[in-house]
Protein backbone atom coordinates (compact mmCIF):
# COMPACT_ATOMS: atom_id res chain seq x y z
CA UNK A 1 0.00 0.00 0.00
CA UNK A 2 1.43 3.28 -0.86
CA UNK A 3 0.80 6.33 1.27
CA UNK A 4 -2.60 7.67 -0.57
CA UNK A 5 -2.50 11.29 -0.46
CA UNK A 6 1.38 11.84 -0.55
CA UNK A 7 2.48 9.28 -3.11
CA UNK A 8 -0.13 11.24 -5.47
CA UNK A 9 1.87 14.83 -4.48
CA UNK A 10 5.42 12.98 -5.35
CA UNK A 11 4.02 11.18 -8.96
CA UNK A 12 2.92 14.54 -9.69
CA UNK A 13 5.89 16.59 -9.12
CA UNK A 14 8.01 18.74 -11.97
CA UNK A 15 11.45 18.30 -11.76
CA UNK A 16 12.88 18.98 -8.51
CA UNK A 17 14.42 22.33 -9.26
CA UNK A 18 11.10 23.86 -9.57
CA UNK A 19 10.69 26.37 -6.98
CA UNK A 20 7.38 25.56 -5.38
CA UNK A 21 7.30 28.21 -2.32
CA UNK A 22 8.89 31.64 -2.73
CA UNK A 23 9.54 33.49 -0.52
CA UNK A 24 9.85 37.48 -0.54
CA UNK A 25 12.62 39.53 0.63
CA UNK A 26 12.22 41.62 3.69
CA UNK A 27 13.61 43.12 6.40
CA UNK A 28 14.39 39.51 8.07
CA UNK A 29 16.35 38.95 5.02
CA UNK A 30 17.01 38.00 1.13
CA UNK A 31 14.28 36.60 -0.91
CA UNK A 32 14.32 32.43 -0.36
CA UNK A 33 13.05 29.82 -2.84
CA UNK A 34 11.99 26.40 -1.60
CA UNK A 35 12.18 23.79 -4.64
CA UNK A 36 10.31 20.70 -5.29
CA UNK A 37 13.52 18.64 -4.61
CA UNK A 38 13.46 20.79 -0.73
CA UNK A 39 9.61 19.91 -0.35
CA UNK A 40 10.52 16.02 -0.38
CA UNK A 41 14.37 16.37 1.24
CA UNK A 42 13.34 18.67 3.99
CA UNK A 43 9.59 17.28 4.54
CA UNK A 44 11.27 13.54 5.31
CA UNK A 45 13.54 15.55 7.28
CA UNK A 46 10.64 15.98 9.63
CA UNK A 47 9.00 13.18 9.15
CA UNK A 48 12.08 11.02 10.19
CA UNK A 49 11.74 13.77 13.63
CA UNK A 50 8.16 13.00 14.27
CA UNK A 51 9.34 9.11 14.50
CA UNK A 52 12.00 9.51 16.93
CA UNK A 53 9.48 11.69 18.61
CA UNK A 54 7.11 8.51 19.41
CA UNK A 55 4.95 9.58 17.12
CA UNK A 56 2.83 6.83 15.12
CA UNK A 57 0.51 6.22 11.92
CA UNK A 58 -3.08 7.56 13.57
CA UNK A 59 -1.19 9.99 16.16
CA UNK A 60 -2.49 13.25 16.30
CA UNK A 61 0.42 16.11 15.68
CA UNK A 62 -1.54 19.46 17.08
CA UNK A 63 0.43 22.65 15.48
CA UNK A 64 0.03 26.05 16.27
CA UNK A 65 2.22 28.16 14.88
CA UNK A 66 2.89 31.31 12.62
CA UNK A 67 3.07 30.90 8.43
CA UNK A 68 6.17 29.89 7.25
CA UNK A 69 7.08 27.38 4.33
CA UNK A 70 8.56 24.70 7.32
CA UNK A 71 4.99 24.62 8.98
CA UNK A 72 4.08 23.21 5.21
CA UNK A 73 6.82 21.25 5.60
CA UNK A 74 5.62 20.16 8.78
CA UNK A 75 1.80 19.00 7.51
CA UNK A 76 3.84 17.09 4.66
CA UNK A 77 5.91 15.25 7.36
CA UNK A 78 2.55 14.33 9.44
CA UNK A 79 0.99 13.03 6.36
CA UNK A 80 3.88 10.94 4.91
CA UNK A 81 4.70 9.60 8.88
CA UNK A 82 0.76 8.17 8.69
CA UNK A 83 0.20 11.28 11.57
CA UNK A 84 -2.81 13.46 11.68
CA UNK A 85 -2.22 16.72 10.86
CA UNK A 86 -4.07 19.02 13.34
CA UNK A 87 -3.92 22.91 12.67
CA UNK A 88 -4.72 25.13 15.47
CA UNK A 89 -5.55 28.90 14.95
CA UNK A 90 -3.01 31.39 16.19
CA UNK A 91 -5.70 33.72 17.98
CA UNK A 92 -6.27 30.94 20.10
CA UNK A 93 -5.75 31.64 23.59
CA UNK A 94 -4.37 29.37 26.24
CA UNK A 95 -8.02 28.42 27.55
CA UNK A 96 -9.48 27.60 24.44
CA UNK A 97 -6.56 25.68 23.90
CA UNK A 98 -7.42 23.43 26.61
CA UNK A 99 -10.06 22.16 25.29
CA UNK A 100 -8.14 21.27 21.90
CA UNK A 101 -5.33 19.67 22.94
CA UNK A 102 -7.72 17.87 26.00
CA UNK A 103 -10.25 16.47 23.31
CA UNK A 104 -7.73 15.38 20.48
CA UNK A 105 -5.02 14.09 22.80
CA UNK A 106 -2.19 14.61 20.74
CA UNK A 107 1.12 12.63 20.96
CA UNK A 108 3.10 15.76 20.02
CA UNK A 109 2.16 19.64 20.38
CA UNK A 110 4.20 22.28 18.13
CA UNK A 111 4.28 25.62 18.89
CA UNK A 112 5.51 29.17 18.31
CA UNK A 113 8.71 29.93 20.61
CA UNK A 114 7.41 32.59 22.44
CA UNK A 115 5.03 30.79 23.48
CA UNK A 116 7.05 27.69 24.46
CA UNK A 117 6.70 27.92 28.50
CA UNK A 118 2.76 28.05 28.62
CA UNK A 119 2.46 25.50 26.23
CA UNK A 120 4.72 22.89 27.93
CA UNK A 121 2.78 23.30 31.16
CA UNK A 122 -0.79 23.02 29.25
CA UNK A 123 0.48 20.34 27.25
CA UNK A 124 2.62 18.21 29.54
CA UNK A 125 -0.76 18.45 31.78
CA UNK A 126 -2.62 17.26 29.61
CA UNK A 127 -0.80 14.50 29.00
CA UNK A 128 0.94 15.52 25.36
CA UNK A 129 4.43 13.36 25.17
CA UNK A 130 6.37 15.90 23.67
CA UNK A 131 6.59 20.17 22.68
CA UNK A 132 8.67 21.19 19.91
CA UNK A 133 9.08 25.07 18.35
CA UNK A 134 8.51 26.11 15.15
CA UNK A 135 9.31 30.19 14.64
CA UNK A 136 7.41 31.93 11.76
CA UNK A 137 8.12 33.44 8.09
CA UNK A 138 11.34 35.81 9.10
CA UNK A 139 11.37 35.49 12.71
CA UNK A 140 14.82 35.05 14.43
CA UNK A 141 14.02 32.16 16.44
CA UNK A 142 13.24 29.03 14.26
CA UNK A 143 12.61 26.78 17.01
CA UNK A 144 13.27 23.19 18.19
CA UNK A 145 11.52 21.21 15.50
CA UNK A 146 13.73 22.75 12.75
CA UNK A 147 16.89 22.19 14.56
CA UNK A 148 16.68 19.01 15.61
CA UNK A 149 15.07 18.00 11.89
CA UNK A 150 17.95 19.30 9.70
CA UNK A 151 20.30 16.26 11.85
CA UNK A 152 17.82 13.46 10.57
CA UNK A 153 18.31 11.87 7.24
CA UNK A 154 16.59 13.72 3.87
CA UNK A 155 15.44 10.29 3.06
CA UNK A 156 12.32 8.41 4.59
CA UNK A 157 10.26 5.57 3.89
CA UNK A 158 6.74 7.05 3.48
CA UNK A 159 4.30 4.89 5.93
CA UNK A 160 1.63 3.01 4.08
CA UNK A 161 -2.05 4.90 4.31
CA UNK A 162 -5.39 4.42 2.75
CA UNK A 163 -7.29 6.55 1.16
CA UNK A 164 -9.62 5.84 4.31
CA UNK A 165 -7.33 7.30 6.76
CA UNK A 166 -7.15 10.13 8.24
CA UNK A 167 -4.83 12.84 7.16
CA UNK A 168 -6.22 15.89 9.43
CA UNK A 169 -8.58 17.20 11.69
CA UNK A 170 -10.08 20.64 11.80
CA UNK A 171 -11.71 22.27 14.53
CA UNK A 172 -15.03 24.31 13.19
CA UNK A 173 -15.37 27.63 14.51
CA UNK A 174 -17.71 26.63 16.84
CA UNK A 175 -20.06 29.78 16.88
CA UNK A 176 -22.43 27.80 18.89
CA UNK A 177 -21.88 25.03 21.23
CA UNK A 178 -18.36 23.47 21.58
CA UNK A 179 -16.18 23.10 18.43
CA UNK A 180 -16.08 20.03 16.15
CA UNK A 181 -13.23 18.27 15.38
CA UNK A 182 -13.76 17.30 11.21
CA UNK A 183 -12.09 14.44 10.65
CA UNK A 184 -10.83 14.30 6.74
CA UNK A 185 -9.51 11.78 5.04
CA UNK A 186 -6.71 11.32 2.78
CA UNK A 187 -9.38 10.65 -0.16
CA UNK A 188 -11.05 13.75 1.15
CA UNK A 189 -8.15 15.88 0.37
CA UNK A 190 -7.00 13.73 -2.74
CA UNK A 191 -10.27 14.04 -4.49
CA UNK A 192 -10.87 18.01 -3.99
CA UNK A 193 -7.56 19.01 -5.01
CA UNK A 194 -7.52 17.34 -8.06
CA UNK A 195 -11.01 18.38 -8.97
CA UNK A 196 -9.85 21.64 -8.07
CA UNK A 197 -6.61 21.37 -10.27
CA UNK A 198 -9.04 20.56 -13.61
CA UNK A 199 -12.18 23.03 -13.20
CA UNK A 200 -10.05 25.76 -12.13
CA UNK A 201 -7.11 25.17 -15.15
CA UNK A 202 -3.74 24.99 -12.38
CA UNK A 203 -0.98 24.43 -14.29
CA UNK A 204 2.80 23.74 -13.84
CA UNK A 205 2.88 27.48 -14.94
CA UNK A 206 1.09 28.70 -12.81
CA UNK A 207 2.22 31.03 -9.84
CA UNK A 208 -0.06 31.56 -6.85
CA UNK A 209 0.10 34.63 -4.56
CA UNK A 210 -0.82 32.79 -1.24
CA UNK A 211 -1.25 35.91 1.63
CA UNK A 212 -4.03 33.62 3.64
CA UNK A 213 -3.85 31.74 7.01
CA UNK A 214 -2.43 28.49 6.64
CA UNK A 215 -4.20 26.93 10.11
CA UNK A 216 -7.70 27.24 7.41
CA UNK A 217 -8.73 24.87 5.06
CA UNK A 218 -8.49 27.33 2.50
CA UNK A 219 -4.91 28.47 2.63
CA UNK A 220 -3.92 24.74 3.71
CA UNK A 221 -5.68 22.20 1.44
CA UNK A 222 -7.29 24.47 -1.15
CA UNK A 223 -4.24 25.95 -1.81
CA UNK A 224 -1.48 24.53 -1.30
CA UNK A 225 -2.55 20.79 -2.31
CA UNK A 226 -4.16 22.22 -5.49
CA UNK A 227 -0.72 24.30 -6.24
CA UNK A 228 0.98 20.65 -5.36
CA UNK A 229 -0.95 18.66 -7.41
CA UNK A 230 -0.42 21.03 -10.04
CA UNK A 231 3.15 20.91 -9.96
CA UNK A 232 2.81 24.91 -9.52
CA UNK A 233 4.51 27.74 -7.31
CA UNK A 234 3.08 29.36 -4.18
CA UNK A 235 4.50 33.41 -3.64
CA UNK A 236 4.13 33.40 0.31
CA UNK A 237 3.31 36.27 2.17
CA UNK A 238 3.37 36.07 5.86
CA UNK A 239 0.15 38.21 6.21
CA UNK A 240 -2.16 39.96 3.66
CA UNK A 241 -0.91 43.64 3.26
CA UNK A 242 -2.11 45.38 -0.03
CA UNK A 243 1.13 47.19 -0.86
CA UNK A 244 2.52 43.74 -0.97
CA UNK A 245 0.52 42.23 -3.05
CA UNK A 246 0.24 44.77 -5.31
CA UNK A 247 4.17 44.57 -5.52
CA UNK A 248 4.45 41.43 -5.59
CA UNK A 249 0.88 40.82 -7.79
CA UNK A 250 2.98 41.34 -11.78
CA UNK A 251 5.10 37.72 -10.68
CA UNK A 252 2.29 35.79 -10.39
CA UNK A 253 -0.90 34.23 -12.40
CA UNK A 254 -3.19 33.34 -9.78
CA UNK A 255 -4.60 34.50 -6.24
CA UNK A 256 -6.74 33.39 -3.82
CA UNK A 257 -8.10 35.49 -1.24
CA UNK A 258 -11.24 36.41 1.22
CA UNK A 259 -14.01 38.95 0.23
CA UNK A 260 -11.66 41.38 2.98
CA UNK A 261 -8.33 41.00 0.07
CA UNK A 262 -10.62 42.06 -3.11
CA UNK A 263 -11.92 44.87 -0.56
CA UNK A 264 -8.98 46.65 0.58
CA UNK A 265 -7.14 46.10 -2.98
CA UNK A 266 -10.26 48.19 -3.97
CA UNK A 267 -9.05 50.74 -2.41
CA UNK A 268 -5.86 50.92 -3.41
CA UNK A 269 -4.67 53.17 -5.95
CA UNK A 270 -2.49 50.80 -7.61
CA UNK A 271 -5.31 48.75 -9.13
CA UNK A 272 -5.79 48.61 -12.07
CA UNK A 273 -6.57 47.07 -15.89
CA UNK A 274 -3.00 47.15 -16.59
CA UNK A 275 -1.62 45.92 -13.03
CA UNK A 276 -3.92 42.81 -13.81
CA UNK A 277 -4.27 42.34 -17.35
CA UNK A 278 -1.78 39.39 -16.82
CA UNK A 279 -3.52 37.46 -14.35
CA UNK A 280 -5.37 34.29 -14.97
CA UNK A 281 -7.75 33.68 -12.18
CA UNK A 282 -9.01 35.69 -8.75
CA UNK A 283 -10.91 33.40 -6.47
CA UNK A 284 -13.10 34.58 -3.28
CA UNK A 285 -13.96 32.17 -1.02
CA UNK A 286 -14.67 31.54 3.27
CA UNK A 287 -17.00 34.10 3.60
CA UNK A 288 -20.00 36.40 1.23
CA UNK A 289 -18.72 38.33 -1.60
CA UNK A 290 -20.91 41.21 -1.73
CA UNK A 291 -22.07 41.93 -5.25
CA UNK A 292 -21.14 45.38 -4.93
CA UNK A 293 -17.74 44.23 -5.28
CA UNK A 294 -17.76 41.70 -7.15
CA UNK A 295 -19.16 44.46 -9.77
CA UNK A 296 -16.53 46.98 -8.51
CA UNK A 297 -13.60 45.03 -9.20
CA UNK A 298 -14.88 43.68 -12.27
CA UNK A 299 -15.36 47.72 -13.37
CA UNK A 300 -11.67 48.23 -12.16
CA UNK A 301 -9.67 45.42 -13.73
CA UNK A 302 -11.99 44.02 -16.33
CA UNK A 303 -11.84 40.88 -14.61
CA UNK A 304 -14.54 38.52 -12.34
CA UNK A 305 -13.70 37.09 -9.29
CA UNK A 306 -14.68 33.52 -9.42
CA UNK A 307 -16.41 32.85 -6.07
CA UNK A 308 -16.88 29.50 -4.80
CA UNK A 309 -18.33 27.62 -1.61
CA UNK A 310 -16.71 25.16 0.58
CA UNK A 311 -16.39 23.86 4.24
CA UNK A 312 -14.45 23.09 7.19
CA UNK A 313 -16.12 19.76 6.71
CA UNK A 314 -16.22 19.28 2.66
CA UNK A 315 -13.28 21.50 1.36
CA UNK A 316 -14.96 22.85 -2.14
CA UNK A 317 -18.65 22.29 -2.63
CA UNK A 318 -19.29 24.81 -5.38
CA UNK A 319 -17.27 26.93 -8.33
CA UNK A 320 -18.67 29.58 -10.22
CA UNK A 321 -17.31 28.24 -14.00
CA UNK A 322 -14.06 28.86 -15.51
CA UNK A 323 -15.37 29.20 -18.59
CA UNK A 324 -18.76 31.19 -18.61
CA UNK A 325 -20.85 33.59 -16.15
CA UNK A 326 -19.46 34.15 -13.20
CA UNK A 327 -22.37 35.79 -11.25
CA UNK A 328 -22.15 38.12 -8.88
CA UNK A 329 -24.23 36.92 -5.05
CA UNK A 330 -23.86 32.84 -6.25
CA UNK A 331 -20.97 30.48 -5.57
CA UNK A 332 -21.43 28.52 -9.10
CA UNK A 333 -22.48 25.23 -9.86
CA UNK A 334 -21.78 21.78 -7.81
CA UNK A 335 -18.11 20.97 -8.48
CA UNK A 336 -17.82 17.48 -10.64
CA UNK A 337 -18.54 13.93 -8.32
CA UNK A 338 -20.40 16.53 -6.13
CA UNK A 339 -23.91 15.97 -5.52
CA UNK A 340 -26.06 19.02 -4.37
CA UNK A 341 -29.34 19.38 -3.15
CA UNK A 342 -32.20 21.90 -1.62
CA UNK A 343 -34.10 19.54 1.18
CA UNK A 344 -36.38 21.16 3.92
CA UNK A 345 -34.68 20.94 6.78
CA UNK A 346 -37.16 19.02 9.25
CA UNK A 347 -38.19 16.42 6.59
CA UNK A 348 -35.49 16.20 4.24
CA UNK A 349 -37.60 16.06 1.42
CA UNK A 350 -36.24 18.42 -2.02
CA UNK A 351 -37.73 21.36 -1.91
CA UNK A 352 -38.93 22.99 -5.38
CA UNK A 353 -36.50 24.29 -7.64
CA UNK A 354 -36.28 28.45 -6.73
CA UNK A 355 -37.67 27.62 -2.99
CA UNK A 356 -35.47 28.21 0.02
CA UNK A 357 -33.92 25.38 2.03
CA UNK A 358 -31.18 23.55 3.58
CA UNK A 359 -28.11 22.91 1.49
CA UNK A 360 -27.23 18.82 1.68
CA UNK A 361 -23.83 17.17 -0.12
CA UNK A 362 -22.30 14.17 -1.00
CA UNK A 363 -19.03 13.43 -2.85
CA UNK A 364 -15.48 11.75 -1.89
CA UNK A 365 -14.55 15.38 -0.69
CA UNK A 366 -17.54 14.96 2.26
CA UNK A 367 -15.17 14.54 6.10
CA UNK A 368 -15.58 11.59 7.80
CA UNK A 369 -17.29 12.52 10.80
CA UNK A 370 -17.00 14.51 14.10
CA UNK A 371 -14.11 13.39 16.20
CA UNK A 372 -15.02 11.38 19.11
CA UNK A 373 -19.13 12.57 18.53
CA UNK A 374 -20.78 9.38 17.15
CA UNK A 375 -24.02 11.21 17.97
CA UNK A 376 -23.48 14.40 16.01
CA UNK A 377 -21.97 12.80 13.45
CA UNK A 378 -24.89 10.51 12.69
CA UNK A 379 -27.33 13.50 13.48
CA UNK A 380 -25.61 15.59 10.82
CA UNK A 381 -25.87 12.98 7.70
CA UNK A 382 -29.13 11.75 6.08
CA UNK A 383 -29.74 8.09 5.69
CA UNK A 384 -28.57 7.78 2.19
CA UNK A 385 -25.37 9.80 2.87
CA UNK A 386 -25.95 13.57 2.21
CA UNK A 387 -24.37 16.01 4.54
CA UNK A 388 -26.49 18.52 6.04
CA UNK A 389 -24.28 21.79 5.77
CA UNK A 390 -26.13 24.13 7.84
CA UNK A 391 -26.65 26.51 5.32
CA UNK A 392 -29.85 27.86 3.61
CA UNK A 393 -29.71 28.24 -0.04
CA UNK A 394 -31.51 27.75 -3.33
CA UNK A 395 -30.58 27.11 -6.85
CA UNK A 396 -32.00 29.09 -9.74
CA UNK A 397 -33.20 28.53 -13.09
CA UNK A 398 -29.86 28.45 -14.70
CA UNK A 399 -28.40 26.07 -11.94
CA UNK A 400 -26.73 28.51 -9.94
CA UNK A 401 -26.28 27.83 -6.16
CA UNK A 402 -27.24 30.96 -3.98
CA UNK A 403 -26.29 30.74 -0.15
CA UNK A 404 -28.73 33.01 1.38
CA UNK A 405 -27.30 32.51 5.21
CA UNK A 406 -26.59 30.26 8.05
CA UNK A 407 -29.73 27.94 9.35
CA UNK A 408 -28.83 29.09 13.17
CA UNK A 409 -28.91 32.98 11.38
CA UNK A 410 -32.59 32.28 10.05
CA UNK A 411 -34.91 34.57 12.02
CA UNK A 412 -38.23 33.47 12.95
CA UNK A 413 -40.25 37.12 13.25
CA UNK A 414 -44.43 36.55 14.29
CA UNK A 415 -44.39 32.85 13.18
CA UNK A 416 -42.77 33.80 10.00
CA UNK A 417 -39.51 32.77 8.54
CA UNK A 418 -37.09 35.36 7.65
CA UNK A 419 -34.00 35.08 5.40
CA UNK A 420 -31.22 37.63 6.37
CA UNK A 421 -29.55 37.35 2.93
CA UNK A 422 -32.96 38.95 1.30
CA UNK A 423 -32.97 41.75 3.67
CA UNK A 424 -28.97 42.50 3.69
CA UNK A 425 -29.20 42.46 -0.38
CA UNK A 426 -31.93 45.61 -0.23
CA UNK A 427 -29.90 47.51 2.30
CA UNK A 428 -26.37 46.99 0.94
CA UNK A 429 -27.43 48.47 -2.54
CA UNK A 430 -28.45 51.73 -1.19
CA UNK A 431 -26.34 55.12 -1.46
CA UNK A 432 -24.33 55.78 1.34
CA UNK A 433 -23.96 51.79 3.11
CA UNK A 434 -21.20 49.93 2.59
CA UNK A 435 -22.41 46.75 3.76
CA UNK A 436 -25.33 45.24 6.72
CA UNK A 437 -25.94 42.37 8.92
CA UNK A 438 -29.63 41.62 9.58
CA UNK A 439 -29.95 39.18 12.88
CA UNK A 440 -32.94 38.11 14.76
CA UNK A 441 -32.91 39.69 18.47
CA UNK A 442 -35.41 38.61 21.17
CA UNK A 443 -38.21 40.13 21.00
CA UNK A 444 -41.28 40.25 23.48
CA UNK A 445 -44.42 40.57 20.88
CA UNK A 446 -42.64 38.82 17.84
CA UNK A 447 -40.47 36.18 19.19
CA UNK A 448 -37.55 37.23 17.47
CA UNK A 449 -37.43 41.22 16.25
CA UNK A 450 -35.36 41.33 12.90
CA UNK A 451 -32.54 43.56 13.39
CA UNK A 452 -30.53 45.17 11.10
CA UNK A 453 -26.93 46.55 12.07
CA UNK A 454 -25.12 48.83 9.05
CA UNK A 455 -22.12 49.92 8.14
CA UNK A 456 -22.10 53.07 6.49
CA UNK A 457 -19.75 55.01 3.93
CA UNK A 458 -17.66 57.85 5.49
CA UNK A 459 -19.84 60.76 5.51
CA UNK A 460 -22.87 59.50 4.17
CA UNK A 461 -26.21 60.71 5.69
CA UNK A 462 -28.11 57.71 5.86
CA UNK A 463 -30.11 57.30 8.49
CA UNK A 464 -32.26 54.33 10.37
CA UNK A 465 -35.82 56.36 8.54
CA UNK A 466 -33.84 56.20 5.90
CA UNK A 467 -33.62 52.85 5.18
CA UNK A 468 -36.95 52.13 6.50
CA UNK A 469 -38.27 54.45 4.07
CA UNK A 470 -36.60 52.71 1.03
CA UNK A 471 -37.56 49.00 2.50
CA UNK A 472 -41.13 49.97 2.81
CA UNK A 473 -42.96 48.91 -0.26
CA UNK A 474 -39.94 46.39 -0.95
CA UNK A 475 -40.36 44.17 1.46
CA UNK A 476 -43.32 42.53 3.28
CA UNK A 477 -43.85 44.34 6.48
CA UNK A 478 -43.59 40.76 8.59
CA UNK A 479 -39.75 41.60 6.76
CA UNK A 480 -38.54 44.90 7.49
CA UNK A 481 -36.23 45.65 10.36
CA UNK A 482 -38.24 46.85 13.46
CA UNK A 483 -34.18 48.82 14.19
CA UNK A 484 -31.65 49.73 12.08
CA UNK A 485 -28.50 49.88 13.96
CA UNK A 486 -25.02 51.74 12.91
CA UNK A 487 -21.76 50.58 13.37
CA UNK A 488 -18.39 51.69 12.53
CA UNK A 489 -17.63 47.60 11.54
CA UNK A 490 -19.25 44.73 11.44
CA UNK A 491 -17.13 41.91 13.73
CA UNK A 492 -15.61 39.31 11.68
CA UNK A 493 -13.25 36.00 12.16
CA UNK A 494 -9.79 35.58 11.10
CA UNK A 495 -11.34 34.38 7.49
CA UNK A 496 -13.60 37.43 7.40
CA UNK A 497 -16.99 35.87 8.05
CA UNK A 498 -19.10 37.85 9.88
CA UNK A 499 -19.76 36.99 13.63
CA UNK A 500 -23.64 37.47 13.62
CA UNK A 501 -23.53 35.43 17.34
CA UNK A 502 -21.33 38.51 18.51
CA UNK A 503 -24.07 40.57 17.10
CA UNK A 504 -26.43 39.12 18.81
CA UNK A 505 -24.95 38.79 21.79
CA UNK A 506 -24.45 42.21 22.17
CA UNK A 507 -28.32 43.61 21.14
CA UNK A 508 -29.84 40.73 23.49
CA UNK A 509 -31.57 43.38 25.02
CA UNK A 510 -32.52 45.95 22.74
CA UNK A 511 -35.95 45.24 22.58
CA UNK A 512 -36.94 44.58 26.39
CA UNK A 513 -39.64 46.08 27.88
């Protein structure tokens, strides 16, 4: 048996002085170039460490660290020493890092160096065998790991895995309850990337400009497997800063980004037709692209972003097309070997074509299950092996999938369902507001008072009668916001989503009595 997901990289890879990560110069120091022949010497490196380490095919290998090419190195290691690759975010404090490392009892726990002494204790605790260090992109500690890797061999005999096995787990955000750990499969990754490879035209030629989070499925698998599998290069920035990428934007063909990226580059002066005529492919993805920008940028550069829709649990669900209408508030058709569907979410039956309803899928790319939650895995799947995603959507007449919000974000006003998405559209397309977030808050008449909080443009007049006035007549009344709320920002995660739980969180009381 071969090792299923990175036996596929290696029979894949151009020759081995290919660069594959780049990365820029900066004040830590001369541009570097990691090559194809460094991924496989330097990955077995650490694979050969993670052995000598105690660590075993099915271990868990918990990492939280800062981007840098060796934490790539690092997930290659834990998938060619049959580990499981487990990404932690770095925002994660010490507390919520008990429950982590407490529920996916890791052999081995890697961490940034600074952060070294309050992990050993937590760790150690906990139970955890070992604590290595790995520093980040540039920073003058490298850490442990690295160290003690570069005296093991470059050679390593890549431990035998299934396409059943596990390759990673990912914690969901857990907005409500406790987070889920996703378990996903080497098929899981396998399948996506390589579906992602063909409908999105990745090349060998092909240079990414890769400024997202690399503890995410999309700057981990969606990226960097795809650019693998490819046989492609990654530019890496440590963080996403538009004078960067806008520097660094005329060496490469390809970018991937958050709704937050296409934003801010929108504002920068640098944009424009001839700073992108050259580039192949923008892709949005992780959280809502408003239209507004999708249309903007399009304007500016002459180009669509291709938005898509994908998972903590399923990687890529959905792709607007390569070739064809990319349209602005969908996420595309079902991706090839993925089934799609509209059900209602009590009975599970399809709901009519147009109609509202919870978004169910089912391909090779679908996770495994819940780690260690028989129940909610099994409460989560339909009998015949659809996923139930959670989120409300509806395809159109041309087969386009809308997501029109989360089911927990669905507001239930006077006995009536409301859809936040239908409400946010009308109020982000009028002068003066740059984008809105319409919540259900308790409410002592209606249940549930729909709420809408807005962001407005700098200096723009609009006010709450304002957009009541322009809702009335557009909406039904059981519809329209009983307030309209203004903020300076609407809160957001590290991949740009909005945080409607903070929202409501903090307007719990607006309507009491």
């Amino acid at each position: 048996m071969s090792n299923h997901l990175f036996s596929l990289i290696r029979g894949r890879m151009p020759a081995p002085e290919t660069p594959f990560i780049i990365i820029p110069a900066s004040k830590a120091g001369p541009e570097r170039t990691l090559t194809y022949g460094d991924v496989v010497a330097l990955s077995a490196r650490m694979a050969n460490l993670l052995v000598a380490r105690g660590v075993k095919p099915g271990d868990r290998v918990a990492v939280q660290v800062e981007k840098s090419a060796e934490a790539i190195m690092l997930y290659l290691a834990c998938v060619r020493a049959g580990a499981v690759y487990l990404p932690l975010n770095t925002g994660y404090t010490l507390a919520e890092l008990d429950y982590f490392i407490g529920d996916a009892t890791p052999h081995l726990v890697v961490c940034d160096p600074a952060k070294a002494a309050a992990m050993k204790d937590l760790a150690l605790g906990k139970g955890v065998a070992a604590v290595e260090t790995l520093g980040g992109q540039g920073a003058a500690d490298a850490g442990t790991l690295l160290a003690a890797a570069l005296e093991q061999p470059e050679t390593f005999a890549d431990v035998p895995r299934g396409a059943d096995d596990l390759a990673a787990i990912l914690y969901t955000s857990g907005t409500t309850g406790r987070s889920k750990g996703a378990m996903l499969s080497h098929d899981n990754l396998t399948s996506n990337a390589l579906t992602l490879v063909d409908y999105w035209r990745f090349t060998s030629a092909d240079v990414l400009l890769h400024a997202l989070p690399i503890f995410h499925t999309h700057g981990l698998f969606v990226a960097t497997n795809t650019l693998l599998l490819a046989g492609g290069s990654m530019i890496f920035l440590a963080r996403f800063d538009a004078d960067e990428v806008m520097r660094l934007l005329p060496r490469a063909t390809t970018m991937m980004g958050v709704p937050t990226f296409y934003v801010r580059l929108l504002q920068h002066p640098g944009l424009t037709r001839e700073a992108t005529a050259h580039m192949r492919l923008f892709i949005s993805g992780s959280a809502p692209l408003l239209a507004e920008t999708h249309d903007s940028w399009r304007a500016r550069t002459g180009l669509a972003i291709l938005e898509r829709y994908g998972m903590t649990e399923t990687n890529m669900n959905t792709s607007n097309p390569y070739d064809g209408d990319r349209v602005a508030g969908t996420v595309g058709f079902p991706l090839p070997g993925v089934a799609l569907r509209v059900a209602d979410p009590e009975t599970g039956a399809a709901v009519p074509q147009g109609e509202i309803g919870m978004i169910e899928v089912r391909g090779p790319n679908v996770f495994k299950g819940y780690w260690q939650m028989p129940e909610k895995t099994a409460a989560e799947f339909r009998p015949d092996g659809f996923f139930i995603t959670g989120d409300l959507g509806k395809i159109d007449a041309r087969g386009y999938v809308h997501i029109v919000g989360r089911g927990k974000d669905l507001v239930i006003s006077g006995g009536y369902n409301v859809y936040p998405k239908e409400i946010e559209t009308e109020i982000d397309g009028m002068p003066g507001v740059v984008e809105s977030a319409v919540i259900g808050v308790p409410h002592p008449d209606f249940g549930e008072g729909v709420t809408a909080v807005v962001v407005r443009q700098k200096g723009a007049a609009v006010d709450e009668a304002a957009v009541l006035a322009a809702l009335d007549g557009r909406l039904a009344k059981f519809k329209q916001p009983k307030r309209v709320l203004f903020v300076d920002d609407l809160p957001r995660n590290t991949m740009g989503k909005v945080q409607k739980n903070l929202l409501r969180q903090e307007y719990q009381g607006l309507y009491k009595k």
